[in-house]
C-alpha atoms as a PDB file:
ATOM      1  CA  UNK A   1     -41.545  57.646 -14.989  1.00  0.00           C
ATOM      2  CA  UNK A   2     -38.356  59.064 -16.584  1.00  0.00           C
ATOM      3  CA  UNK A   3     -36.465  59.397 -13.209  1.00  0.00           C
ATOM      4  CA  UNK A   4     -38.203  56.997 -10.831  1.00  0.00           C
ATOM      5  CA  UNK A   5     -39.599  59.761  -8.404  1.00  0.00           C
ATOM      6  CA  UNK A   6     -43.340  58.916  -9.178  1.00  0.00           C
ATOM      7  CA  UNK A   7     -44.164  54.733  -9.285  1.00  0.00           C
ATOM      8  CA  UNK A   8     -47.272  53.376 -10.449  1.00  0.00           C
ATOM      9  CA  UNK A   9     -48.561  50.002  -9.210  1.00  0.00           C
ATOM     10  CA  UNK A  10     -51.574  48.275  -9.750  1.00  0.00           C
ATOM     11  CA  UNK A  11     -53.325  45.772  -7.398  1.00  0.00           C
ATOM     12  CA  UNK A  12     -56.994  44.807  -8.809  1.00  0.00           C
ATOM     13  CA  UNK A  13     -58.792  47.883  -9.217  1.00  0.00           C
ATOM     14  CA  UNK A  14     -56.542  49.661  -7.636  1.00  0.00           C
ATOM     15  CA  UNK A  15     -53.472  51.959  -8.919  1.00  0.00           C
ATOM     16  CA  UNK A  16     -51.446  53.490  -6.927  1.00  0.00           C
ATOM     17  CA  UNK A  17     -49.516  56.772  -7.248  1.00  0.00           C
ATOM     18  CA  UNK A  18     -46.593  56.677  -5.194  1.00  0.00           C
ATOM     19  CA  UNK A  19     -44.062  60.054  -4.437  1.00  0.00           C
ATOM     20  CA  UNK A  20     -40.737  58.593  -4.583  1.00  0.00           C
ATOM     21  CA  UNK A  21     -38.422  61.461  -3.844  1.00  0.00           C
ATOM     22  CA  UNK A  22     -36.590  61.217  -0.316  1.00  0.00           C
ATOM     23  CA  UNK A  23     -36.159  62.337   2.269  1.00  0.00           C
ATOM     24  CA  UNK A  24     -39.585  63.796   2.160  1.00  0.00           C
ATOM     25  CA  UNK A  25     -41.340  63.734  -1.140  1.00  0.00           C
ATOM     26  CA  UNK A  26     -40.878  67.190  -2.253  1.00  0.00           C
ATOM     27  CA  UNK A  27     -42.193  67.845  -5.612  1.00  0.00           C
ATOM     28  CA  UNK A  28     -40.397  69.375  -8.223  1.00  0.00           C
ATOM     29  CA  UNK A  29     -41.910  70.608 -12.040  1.00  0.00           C
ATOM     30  CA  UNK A  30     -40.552  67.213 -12.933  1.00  0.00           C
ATOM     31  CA  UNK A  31     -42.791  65.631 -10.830  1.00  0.00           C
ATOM     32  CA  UNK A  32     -45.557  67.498 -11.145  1.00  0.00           C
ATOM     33  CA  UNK A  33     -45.224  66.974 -14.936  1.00  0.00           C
ATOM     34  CA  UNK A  34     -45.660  63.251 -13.949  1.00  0.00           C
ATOM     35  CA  UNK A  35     -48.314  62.810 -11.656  1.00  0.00           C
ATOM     36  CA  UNK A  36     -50.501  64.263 -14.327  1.00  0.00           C
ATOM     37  CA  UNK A  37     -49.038  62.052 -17.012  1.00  0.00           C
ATOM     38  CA  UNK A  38     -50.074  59.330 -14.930  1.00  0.00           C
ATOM     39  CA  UNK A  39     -53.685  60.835 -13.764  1.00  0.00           C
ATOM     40  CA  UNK A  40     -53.823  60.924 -17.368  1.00  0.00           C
ATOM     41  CA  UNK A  41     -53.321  57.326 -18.083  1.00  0.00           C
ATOM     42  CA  UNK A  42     -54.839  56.238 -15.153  1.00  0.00           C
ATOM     43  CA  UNK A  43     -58.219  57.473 -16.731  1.00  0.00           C
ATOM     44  CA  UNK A  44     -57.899  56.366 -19.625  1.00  0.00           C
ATOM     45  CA  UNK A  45     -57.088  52.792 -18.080  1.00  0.00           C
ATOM     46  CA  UNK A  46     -60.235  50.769 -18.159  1.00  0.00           C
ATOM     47  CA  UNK A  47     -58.931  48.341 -15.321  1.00  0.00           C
ATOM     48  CA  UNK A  48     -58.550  51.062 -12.982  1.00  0.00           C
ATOM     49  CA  UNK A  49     -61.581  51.897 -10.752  1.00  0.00           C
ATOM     50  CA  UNK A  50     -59.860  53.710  -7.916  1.00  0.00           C
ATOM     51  CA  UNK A  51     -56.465  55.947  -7.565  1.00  0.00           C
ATOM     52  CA  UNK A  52     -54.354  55.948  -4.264  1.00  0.00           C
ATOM     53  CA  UNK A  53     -52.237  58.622  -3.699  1.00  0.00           C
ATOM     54  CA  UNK A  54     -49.527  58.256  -1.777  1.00  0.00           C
ATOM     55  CA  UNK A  55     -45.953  59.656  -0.546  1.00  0.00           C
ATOM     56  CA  UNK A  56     -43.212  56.764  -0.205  1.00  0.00           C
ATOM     57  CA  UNK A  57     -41.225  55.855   3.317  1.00  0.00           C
ATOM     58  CA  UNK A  58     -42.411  57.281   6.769  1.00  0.00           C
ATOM     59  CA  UNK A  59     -41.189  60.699   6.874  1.00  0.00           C
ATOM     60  CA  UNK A  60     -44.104  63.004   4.534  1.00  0.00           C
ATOM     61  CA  UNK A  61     -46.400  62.608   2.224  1.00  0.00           C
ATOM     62  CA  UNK A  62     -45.042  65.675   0.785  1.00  0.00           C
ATOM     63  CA  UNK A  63     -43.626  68.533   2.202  1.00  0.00           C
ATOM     64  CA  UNK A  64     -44.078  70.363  -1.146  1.00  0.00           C
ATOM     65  CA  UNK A  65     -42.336  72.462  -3.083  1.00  0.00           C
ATOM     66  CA  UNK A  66     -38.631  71.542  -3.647  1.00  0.00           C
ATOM     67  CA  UNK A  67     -36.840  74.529  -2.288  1.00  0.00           C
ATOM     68  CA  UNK A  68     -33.424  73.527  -2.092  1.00  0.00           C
ATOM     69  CA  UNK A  69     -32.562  75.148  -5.328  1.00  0.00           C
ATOM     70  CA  UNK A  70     -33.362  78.843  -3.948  1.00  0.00           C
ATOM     71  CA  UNK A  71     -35.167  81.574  -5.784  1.00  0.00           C
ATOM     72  CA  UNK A  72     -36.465  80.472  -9.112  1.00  0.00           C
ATOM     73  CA  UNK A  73     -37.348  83.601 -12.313  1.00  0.00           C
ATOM     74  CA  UNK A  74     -40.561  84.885 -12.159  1.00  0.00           C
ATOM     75  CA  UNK A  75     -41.091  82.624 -15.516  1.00  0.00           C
ATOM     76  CA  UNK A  76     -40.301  79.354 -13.393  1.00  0.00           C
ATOM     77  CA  UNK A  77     -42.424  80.267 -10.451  1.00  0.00           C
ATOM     78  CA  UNK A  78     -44.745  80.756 -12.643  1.00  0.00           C
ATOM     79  CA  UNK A  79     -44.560  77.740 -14.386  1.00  0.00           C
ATOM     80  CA  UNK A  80     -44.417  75.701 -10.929  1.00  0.00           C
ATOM     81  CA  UNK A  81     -47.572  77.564 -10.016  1.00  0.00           C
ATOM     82  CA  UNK A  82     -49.698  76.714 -12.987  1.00  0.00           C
ATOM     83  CA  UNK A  83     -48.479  72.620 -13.005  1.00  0.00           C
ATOM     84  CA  UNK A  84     -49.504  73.004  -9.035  1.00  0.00           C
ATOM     85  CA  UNK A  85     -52.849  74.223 -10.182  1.00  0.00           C
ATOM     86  CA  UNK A  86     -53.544  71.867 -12.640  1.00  0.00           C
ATOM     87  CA  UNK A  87     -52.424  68.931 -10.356  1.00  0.00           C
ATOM     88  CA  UNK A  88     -55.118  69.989  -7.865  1.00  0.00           C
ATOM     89  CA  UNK A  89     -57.807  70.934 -10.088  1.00  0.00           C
ATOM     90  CA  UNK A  90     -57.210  67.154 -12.220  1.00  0.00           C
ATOM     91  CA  UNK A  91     -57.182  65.117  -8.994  1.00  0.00           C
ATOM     92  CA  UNK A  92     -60.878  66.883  -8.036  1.00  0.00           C
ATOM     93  CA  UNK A  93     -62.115  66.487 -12.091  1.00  0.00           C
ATOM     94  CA  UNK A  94     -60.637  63.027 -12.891  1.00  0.00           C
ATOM     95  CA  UNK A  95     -64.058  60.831 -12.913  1.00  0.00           C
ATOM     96  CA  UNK A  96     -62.509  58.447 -11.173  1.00  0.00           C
ATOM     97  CA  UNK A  97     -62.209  58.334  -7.154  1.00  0.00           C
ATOM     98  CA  UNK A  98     -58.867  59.377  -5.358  1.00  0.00           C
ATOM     99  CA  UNK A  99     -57.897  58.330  -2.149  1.00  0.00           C
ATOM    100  CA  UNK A 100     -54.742  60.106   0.003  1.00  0.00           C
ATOM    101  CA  UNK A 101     -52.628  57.827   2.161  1.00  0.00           C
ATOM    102  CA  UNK A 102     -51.060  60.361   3.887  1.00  0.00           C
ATOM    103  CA  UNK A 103     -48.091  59.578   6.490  1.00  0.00           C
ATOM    104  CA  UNK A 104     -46.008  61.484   7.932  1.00  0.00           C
ATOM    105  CA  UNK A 105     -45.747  65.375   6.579  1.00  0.00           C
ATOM    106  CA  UNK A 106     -48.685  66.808   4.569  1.00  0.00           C
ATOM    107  CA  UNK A 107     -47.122  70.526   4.143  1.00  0.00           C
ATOM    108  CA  UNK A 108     -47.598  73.519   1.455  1.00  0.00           C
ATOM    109  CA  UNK A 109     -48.164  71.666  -2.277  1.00  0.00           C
ATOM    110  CA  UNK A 110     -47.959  68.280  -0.519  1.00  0.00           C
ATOM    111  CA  UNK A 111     -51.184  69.174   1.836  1.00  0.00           C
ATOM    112  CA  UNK A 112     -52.873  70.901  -1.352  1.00  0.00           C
ATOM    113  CA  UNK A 113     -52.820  67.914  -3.166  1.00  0.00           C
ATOM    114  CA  UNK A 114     -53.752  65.419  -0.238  1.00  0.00           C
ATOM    115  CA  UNK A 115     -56.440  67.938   0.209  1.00  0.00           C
ATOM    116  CA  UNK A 116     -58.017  67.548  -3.250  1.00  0.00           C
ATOM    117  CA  UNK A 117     -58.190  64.089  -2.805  1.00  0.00           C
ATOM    118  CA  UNK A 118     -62.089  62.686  -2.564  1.00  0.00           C
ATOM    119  CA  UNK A 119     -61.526  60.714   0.542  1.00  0.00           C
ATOM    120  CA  UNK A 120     -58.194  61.411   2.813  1.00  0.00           C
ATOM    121  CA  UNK A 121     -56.976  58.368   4.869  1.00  0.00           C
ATOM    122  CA  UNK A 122     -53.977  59.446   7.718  1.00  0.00           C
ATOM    123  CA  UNK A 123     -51.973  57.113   9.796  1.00  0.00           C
ATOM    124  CA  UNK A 124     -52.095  58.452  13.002  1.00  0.00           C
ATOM    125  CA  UNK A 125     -48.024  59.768  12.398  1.00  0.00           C
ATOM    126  CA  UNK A 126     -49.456  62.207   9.824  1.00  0.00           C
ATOM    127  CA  UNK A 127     -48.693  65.858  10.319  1.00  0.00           C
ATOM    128  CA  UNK A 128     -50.203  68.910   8.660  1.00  0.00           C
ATOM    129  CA  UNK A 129     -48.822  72.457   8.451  1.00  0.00           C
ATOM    130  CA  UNK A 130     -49.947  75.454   6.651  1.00  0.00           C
ATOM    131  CA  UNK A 131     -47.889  78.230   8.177  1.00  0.00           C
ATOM    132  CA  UNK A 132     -46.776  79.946   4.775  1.00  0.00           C
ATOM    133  CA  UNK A 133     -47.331  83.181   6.871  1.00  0.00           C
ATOM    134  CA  UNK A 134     -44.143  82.372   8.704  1.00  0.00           C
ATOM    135  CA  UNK A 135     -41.655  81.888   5.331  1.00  0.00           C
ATOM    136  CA  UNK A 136     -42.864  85.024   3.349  1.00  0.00           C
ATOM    137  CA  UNK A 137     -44.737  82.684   1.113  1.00  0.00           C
ATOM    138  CA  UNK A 138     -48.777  83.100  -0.367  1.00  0.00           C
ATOM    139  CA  UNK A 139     -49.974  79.920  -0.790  1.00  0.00           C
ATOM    140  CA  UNK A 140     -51.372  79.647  -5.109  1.00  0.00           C
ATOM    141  CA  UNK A 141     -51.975  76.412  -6.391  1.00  0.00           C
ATOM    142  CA  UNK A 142     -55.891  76.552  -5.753  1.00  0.00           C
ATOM    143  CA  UNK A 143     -56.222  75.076  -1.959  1.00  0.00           C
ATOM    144  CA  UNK A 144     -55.807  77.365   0.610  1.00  0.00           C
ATOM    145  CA  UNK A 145     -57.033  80.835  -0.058  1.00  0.00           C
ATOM    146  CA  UNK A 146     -59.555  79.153  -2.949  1.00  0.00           C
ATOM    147  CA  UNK A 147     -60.869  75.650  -1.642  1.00  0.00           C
ATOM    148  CA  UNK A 148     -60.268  75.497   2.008  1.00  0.00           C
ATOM    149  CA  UNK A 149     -63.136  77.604   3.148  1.00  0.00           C
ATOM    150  CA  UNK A 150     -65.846  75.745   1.400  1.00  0.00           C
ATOM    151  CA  UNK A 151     -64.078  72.598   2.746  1.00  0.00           C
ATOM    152  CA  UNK A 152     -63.850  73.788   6.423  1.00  0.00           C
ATOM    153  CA  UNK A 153     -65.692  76.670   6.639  1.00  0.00           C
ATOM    154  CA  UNK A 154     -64.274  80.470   7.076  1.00  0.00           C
ATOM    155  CA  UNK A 155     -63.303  80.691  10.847  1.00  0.00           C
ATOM    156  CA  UNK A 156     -61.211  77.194  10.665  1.00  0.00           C
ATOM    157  CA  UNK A 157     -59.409  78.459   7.456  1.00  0.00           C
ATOM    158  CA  UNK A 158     -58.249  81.557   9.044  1.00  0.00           C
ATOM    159  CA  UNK A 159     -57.718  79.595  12.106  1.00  0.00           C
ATOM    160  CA  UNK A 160     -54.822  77.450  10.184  1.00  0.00           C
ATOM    161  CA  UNK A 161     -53.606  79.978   7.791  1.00  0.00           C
ATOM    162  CA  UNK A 162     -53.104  82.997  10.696  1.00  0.00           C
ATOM    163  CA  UNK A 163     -52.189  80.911  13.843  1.00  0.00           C
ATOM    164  CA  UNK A 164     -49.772  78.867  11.641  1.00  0.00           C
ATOM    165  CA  UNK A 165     -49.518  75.492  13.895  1.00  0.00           C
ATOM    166  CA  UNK A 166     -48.726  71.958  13.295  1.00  0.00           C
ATOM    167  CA  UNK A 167     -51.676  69.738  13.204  1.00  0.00           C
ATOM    168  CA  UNK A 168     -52.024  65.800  14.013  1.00  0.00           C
ATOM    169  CA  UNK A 169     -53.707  63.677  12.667  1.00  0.00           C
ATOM    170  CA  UNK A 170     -56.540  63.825  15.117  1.00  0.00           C
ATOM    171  CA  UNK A 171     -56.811  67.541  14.679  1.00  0.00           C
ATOM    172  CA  UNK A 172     -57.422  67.790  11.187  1.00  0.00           C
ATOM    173  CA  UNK A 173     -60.040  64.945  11.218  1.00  0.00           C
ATOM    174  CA  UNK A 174     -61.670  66.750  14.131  1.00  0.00           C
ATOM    175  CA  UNK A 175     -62.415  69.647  11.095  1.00  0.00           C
ATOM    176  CA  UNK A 176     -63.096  67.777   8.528  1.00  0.00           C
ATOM    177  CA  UNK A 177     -60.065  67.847   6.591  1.00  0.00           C
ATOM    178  CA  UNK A 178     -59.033  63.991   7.036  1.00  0.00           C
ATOM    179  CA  UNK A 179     -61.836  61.185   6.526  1.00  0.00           C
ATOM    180  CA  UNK A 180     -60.181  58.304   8.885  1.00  0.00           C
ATOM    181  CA  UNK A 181     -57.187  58.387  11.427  1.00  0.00           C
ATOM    182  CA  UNK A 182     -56.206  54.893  11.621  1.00  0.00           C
ATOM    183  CA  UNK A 183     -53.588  53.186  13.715  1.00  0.00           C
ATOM    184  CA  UNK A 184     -50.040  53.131  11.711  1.00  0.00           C
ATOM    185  CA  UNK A 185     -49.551  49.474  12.383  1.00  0.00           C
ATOM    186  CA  UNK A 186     -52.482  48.494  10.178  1.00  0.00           C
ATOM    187  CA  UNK A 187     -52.473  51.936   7.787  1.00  0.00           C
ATOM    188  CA  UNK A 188     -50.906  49.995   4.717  1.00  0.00           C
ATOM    189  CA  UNK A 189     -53.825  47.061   5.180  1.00  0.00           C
ATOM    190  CA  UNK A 190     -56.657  49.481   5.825  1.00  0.00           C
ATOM    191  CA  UNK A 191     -55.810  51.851   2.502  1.00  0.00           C
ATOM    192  CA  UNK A 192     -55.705  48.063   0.963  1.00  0.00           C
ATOM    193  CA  UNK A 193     -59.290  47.145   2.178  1.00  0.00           C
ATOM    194  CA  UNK A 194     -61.043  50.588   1.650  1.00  0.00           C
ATOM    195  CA  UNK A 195     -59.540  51.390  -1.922  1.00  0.00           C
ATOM    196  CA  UNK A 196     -60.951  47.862  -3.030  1.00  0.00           C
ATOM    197  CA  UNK A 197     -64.038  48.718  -1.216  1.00  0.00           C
ATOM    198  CA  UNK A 198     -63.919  51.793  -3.545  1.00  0.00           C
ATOM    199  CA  UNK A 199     -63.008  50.192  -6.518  1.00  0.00           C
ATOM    200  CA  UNK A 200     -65.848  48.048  -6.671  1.00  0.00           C
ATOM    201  CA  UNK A 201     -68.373  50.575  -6.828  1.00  0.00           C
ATOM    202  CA  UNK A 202     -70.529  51.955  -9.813  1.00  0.00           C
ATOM    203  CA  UNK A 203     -68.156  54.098 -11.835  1.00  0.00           C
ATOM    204  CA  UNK A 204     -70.656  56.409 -13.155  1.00  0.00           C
ATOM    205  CA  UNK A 205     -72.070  56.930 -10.102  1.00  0.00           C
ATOM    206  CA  UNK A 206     -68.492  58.074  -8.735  1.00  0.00           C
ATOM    207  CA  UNK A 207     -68.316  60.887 -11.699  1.00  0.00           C
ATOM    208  CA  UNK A 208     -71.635  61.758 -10.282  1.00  0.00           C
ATOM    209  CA  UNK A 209     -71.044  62.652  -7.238  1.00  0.00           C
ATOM    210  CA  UNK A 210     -67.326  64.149  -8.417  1.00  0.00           C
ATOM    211  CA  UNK A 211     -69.457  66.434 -10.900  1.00  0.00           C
ATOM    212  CA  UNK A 212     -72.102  67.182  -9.087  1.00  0.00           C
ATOM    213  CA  UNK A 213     -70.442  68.003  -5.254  1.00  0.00           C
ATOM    214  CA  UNK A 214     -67.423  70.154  -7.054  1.00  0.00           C
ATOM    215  CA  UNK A 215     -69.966  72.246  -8.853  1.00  0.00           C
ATOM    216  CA  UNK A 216     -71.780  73.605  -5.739  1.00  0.00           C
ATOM    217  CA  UNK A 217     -68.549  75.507  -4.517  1.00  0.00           C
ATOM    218  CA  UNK A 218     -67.366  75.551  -8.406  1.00  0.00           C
ATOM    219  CA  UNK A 219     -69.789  76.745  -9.682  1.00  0.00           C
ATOM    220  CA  UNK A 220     -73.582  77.510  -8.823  1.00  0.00           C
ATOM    221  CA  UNK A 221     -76.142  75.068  -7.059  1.00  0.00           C
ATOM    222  CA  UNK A 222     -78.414  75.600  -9.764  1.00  0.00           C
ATOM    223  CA  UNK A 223     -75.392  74.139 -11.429  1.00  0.00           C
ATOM    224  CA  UNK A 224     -75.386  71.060  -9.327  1.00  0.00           C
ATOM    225  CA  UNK A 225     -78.984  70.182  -9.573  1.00  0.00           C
ATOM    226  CA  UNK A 226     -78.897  70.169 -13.146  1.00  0.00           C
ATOM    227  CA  UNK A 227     -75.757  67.890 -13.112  1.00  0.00           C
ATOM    228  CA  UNK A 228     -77.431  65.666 -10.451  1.00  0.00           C
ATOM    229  CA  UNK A 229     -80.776  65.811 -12.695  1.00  0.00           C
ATOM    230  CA  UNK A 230     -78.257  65.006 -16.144  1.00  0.00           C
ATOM    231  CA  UNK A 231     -76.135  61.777 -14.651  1.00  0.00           C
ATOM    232  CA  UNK A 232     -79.677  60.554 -12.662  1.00  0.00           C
ATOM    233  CA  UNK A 233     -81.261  60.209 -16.180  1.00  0.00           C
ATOM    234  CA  UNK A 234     -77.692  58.455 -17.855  1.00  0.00           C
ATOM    235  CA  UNK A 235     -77.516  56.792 -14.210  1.00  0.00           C
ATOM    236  CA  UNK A 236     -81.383  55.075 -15.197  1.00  0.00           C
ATOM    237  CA  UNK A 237     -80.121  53.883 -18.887  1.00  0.00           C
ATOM    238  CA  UNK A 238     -76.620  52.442 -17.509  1.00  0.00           C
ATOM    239  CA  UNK A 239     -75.738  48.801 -17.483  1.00  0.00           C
ATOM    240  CA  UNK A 240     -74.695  49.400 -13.780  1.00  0.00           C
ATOM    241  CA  UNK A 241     -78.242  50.107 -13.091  1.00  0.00           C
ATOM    242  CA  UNK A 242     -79.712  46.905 -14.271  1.00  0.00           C
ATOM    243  CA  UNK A 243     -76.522  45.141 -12.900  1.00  0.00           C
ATOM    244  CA  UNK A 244     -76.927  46.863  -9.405  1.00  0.00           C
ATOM    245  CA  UNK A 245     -80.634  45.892  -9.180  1.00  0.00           C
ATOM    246  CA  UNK A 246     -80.378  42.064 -10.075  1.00  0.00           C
ATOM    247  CA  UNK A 247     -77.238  41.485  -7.817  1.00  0.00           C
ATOM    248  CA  UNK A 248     -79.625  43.335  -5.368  1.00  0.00           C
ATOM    249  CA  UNK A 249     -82.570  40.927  -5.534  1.00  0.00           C
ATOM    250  CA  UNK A 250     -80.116  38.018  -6.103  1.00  0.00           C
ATOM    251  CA  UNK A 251     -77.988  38.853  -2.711  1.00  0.00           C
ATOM    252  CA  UNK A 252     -74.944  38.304  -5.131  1.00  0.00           C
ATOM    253  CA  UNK A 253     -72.233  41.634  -5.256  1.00  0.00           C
ATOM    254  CA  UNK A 254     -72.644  43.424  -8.760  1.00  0.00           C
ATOM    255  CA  UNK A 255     -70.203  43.526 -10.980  1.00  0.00           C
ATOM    256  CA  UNK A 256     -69.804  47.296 -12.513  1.00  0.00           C
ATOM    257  CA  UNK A 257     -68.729  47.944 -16.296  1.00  0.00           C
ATOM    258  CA  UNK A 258     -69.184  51.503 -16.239  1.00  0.00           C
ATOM    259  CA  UNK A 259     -71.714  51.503 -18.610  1.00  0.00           C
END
């Protein structure tokens, strides 16, 4: 990217999105600008069957918005505000599966957009705070006041947005919002082995269930079953189908095209 701040490596199947702004990964316009720019090319790339997400060094993941600059016009913060929704709404809608590394800090945009990731991996340093209460600020890019509550349910929503408190890792996978809390000494191998794991799966099956789980808090669950009826009939006329059945019977691993 233009200034370094967001890297993207490939290993396999795998690309990885790395936050490259120290000390803790705050994210600026600029960035935001380029973590879609890469989403974006990152779909279109036919190698790539899974996306980590990740913040660079020890410290955060994010800690989210940039605020060393001060008060920004109502036209900037509005700006900022729209790129933060977008972010969050592509890494849900991009058909292909995101994983969060998260270590260290996870806080305000930084925990929105680990949150909208489809599976969320923490070393066991990882941190989580959602205490805009306490700095005058109303949380808007999408995640807090719009997704959390169908993520976690009502009571633990108003739980972390009223009472304000840190969270460790172990916390936040206690309520759902973290899939694994692994060890930090073998984080950086485990991400390794489970976004391979990832990227060898069916890639229209992935879209699937992205589609089809996003529209029953999106939208309607009428909604849903349709979707889930739609991509079971393109599921049956896939390549991947016939591929996943004779690896089945032939004890071999398939080998997905996404077609």
């Amino acid at each position: 990217m233009a200034d370094d701040t967001v890297r993207v490596e490939h290993a396999g199947g795998v690309s990885t999105i790395t936050l490259d702004r120290p000390p803790v990964n705050s994210v600026s316009r600029a960035v935001l600008h380029d973590v879609l720019t890469a989403l974006d090319r990152l779909e279109a790339r036919e190698a790539t069957r899974c996306i980590v997400l990740t913040g660079a060094g020890t410290k955060a993941f994010s800690a989210g918005a940039d605020l060393s600059g001060g008060p920004k016009s109502a036209e900037d913060a509005v700006r900022f505000r729209d790129l933060g929704r977008r972010l969050v709404d592509r890494v849900e809608t991009i058909p292909k599966p995101v994983i969060a590394a998260i270590r260290g800090w996870a806080i305000g945009g930084g925990f929105a957009i680990a949150m909208a990731c489809d599976v969320r991996l923490a070393s066991s340093t990882a941190r989580f705070r959602t205490g805009d209460a306490y700095i005058g600020v109303v949380p808007s890019w999408g995640m807090s006041l719009v997704r959390l509550v169908h993520y976690i349910g009502r009571n633990r929503t108003l739980d972390m947005l009223m009472l304000g408190e840190d969270m460790d890792a172990e916390q936040a996978r206690e309520i759902g919002l973290i899939s694994r809390v692994i060890p930090d000494a073998q984080f950086d191998a485990e991400v390794a082995r489970l976004s391979a794991r990832v990227a060898a799966g069916a890639p229209l099956t992935f879209h699937a269930v992205k589609e089809t789980v996003r529209a029953q808090y999106w939208q309607t669950a009428d909604e849903a079953q349709r979707l889930e009826t739609r991509w079971a009939e393109v599921g049956r006329g896939s390549e991947d189908f016939l591929e996943g059945l004779a690896a089945f019977r032939e004890k071999r691993a398939p080998v997905f095209k996404g077609r």
